[in-house]
C-alpha atoms as a PDB file:
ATOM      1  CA  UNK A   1      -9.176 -16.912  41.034  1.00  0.00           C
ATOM      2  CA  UNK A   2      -7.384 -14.893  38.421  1.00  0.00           C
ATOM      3  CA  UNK A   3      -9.830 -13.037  35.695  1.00  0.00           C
ATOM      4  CA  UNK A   4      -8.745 -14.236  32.040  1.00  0.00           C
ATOM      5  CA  UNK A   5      -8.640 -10.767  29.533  1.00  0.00           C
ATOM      6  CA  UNK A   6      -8.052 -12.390  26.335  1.00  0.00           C
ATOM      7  CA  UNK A   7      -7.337  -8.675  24.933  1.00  0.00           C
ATOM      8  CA  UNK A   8      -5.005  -7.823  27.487  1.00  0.00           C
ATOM      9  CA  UNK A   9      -2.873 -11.076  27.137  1.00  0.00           C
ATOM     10  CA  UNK A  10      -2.722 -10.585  22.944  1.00  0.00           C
ATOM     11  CA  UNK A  11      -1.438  -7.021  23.224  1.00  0.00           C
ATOM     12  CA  UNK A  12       1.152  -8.870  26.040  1.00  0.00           C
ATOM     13  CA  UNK A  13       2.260 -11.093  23.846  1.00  0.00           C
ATOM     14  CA  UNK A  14       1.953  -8.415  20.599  1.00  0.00           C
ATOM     15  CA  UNK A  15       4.894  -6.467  22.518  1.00  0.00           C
ATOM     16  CA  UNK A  16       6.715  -9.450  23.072  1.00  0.00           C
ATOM     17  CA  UNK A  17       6.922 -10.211  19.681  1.00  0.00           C
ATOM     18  CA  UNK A  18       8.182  -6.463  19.050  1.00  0.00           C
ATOM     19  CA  UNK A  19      10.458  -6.472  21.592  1.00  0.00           C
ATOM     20  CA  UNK A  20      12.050 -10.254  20.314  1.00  0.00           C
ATOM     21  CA  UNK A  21      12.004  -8.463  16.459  1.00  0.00           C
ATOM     22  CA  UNK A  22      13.595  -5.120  17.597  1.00  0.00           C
ATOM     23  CA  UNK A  23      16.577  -6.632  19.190  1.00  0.00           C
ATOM     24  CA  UNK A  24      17.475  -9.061  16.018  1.00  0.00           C
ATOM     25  CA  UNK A  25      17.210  -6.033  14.075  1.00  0.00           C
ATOM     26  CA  UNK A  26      19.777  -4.049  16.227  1.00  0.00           C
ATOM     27  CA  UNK A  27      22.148  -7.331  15.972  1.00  0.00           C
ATOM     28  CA  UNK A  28      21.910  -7.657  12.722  1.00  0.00           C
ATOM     29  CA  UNK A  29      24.216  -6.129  10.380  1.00  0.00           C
ATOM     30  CA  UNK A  30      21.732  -5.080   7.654  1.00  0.00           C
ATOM     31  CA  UNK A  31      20.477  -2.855  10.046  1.00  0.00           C
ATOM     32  CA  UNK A  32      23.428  -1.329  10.968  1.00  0.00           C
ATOM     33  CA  UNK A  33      24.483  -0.541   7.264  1.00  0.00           C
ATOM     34  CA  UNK A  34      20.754   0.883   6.579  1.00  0.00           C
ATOM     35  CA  UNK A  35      21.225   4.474   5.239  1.00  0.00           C
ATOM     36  CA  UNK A  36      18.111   6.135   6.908  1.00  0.00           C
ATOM     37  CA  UNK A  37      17.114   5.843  10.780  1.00  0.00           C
ATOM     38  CA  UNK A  38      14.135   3.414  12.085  1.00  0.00           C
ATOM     39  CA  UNK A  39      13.431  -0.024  13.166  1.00  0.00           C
ATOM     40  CA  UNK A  40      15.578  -1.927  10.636  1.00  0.00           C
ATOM     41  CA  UNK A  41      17.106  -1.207   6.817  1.00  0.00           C
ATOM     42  CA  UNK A  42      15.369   0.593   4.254  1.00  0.00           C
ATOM     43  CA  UNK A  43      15.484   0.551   0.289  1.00  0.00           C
ATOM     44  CA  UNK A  44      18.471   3.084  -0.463  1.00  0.00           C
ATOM     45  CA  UNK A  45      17.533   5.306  -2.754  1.00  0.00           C
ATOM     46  CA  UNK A  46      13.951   6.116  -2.493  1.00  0.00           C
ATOM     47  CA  UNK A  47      12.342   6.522  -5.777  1.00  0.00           C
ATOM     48  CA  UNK A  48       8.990   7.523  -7.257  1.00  0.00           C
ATOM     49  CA  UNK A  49       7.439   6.017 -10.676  1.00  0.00           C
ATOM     50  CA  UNK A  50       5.616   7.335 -13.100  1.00  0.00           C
ATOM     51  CA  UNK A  51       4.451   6.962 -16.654  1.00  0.00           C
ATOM     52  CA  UNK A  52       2.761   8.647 -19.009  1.00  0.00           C
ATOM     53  CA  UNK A  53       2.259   6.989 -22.550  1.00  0.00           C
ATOM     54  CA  UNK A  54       5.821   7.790 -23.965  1.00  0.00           C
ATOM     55  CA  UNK A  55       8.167   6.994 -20.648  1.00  0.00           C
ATOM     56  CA  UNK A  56       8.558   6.046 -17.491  1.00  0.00           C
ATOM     57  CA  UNK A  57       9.773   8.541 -15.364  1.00  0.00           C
ATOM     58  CA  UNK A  58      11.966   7.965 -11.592  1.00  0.00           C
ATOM     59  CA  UNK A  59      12.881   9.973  -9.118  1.00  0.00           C
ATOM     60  CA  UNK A  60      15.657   8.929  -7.027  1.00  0.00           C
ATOM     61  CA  UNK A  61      16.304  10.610  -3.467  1.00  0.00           C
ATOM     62  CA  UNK A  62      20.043  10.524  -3.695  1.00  0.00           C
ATOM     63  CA  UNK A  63      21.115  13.905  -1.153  1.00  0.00           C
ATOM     64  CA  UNK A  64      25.125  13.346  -0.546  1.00  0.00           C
ATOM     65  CA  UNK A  65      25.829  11.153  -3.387  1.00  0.00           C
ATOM     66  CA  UNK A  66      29.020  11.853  -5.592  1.00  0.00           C
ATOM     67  CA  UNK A  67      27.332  12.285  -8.817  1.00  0.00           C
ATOM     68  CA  UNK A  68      30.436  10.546 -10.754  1.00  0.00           C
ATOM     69  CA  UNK A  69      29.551   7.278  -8.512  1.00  0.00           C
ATOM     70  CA  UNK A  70      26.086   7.424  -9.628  1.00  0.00           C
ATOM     71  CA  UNK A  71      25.481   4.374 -12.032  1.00  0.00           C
ATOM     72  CA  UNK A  72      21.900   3.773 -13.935  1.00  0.00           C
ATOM     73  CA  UNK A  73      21.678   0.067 -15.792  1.00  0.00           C
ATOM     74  CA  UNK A  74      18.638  -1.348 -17.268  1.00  0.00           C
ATOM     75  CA  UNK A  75      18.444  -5.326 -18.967  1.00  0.00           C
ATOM     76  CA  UNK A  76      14.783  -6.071 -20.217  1.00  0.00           C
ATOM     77  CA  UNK A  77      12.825  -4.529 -17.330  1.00  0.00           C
ATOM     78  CA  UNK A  78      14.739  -4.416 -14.489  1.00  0.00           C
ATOM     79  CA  UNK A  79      16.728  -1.412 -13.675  1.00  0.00           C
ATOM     80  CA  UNK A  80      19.703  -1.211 -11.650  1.00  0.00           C
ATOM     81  CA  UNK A  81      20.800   2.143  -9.585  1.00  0.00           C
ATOM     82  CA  UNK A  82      24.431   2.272  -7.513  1.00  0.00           C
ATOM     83  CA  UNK A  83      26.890   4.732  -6.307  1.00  0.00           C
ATOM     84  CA  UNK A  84      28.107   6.201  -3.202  1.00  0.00           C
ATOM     85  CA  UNK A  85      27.190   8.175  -0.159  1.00  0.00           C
ATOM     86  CA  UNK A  86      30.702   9.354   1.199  1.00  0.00           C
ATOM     87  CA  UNK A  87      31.509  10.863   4.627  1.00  0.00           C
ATOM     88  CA  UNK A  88      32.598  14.176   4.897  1.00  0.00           C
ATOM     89  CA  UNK A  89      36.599  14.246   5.722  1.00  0.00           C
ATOM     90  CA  UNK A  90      37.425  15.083   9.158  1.00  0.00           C
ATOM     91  CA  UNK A  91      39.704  14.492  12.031  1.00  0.00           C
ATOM     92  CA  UNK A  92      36.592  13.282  14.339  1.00  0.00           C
ATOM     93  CA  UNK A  93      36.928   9.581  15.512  1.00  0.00           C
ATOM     94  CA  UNK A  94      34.156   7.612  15.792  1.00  0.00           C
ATOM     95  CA  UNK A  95      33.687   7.595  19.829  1.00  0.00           C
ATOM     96  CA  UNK A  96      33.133  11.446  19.628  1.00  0.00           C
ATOM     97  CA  UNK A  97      29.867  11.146  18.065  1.00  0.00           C
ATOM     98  CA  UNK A  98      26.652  11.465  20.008  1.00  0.00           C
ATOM     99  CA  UNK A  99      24.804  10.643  17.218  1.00  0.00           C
ATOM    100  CA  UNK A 100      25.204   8.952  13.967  1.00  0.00           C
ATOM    101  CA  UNK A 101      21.954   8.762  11.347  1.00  0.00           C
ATOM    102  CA  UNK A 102      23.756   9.874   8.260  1.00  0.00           C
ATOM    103  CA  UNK A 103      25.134   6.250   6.812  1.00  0.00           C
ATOM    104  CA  UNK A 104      27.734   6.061   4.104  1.00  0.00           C
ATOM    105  CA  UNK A 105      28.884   3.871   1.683  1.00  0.00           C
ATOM    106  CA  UNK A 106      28.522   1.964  -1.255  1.00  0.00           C
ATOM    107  CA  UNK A 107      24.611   1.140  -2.444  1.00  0.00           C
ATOM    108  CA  UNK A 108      22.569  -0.971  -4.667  1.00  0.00           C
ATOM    109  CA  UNK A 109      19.365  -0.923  -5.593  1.00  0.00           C
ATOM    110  CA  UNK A 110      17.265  -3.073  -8.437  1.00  0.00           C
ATOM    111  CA  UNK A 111      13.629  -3.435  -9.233  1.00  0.00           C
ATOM    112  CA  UNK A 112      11.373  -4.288 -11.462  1.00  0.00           C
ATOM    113  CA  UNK A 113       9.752  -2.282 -14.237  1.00  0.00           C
ATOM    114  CA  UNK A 114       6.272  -2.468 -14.893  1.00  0.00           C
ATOM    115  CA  UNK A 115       7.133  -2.386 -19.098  1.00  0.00           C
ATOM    116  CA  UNK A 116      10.100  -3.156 -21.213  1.00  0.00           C
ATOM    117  CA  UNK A 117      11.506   0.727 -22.147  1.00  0.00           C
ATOM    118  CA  UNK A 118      13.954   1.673 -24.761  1.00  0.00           C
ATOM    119  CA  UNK A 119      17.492   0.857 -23.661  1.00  0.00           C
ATOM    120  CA  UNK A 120      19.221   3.081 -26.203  1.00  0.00           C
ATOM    121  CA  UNK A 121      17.512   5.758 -25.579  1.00  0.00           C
ATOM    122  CA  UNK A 122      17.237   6.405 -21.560  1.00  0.00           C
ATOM    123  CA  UNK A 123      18.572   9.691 -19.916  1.00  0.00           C
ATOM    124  CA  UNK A 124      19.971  10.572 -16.607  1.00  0.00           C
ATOM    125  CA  UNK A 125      20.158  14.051 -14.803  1.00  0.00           C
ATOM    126  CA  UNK A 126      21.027  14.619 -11.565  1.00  0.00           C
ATOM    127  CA  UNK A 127      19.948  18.187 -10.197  1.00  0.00           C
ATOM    128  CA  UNK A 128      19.853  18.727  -5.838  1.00  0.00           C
ATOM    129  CA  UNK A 129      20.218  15.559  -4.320  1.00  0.00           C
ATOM    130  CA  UNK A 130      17.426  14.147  -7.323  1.00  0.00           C
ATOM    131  CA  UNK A 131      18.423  11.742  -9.646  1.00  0.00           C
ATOM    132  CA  UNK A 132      15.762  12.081 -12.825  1.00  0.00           C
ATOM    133  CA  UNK A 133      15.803   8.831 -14.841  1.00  0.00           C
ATOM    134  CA  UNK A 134      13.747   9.092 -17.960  1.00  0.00           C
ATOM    135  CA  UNK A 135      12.791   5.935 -20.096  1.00  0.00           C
ATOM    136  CA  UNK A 136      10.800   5.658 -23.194  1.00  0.00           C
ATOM    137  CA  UNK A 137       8.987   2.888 -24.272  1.00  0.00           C
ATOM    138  CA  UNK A 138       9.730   1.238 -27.667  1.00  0.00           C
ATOM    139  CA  UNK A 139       6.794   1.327 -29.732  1.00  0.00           C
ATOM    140  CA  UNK A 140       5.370  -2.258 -29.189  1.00  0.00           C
ATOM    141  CA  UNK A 141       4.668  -1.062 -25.418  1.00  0.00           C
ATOM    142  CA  UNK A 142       3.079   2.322 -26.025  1.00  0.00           C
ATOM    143  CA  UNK A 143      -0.810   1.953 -25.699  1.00  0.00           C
ATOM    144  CA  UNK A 144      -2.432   2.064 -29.615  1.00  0.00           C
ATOM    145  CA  UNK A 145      -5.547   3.148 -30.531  1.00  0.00           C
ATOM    146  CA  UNK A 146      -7.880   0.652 -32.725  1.00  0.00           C
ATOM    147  CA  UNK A 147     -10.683   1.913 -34.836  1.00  0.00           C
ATOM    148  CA  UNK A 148     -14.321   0.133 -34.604  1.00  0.00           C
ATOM    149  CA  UNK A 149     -15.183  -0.830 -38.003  1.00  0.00           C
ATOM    150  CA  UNK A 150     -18.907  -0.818 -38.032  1.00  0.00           C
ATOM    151  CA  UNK A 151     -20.822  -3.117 -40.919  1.00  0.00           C
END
């Protein structure tokens, strides 16, 4: 009689799963258009966030990118980044490569802000590959300090 390993038959049917996932990601053409190497696409640019109690400050990872495509739009709180990542020029046809992880193309990338910011008054700079968005908050979203009257 055949032992039943519960543990052995989950992590079975754990890698089937995987396996079933991994090949709908390599058939699907997100993934093929996904600017960095892995399992399936990723958000193109990556970005940090931060605040302090004037702005918000990103980050964009944007290495390659024509700074003339580059294009930063904010409405309310949701910011919009796009350009392009073009391919360096070359006679080389696509069958010669052995490997291909640097994408190129057009991108697109929106998200949410965490306050409403200052629309008139947001600057872009774009220094190594970084693009540095800065965005200060109107006055109604900067924190305010509030005295305790005591009676």
């Amino acid at each position: 009689m055949a032992q039943l390993n519960a543990f052995a038959d989950m992590e079975n049917l754990r890698r089937e799963v995987d396996r079933a996932f991994e090949e709908f990601a390599t058939q699907s053409p997100a993934s093929r258009a996904a600017f960095l190497p892995g399992r399936g696409p990723r958000r193109y640019p990556l970005i940090n966030l931060l605040e302090d109690k004037e702005n918000l400050y990103i980050e964009a990872l944007t290495p390659g990118v024509e700074p003339q495509s580059l294009s930063v739009s904010v409405m309310r709180n949701r910011l919009t980044l796009s350009g392009e990542k073009t391919r360096i020029q070359g006679d080389v046809k696509p069958e010669a490569f052995h490997r291909s992880e640097r994408s190129s193309g057009k991108f697109v990338r929106t998200f949410d802000l965490p306050v409403e910011v200052d629309e008139g008054k947001i600057q872009a700079e774009y220094k190594s590959g970084l693009l540095i968005i800065t965005l200060p908050k109107p006055e109604k979203a900067k924190p305010r300090q509030v005295n305790v009257k005591v009676g």
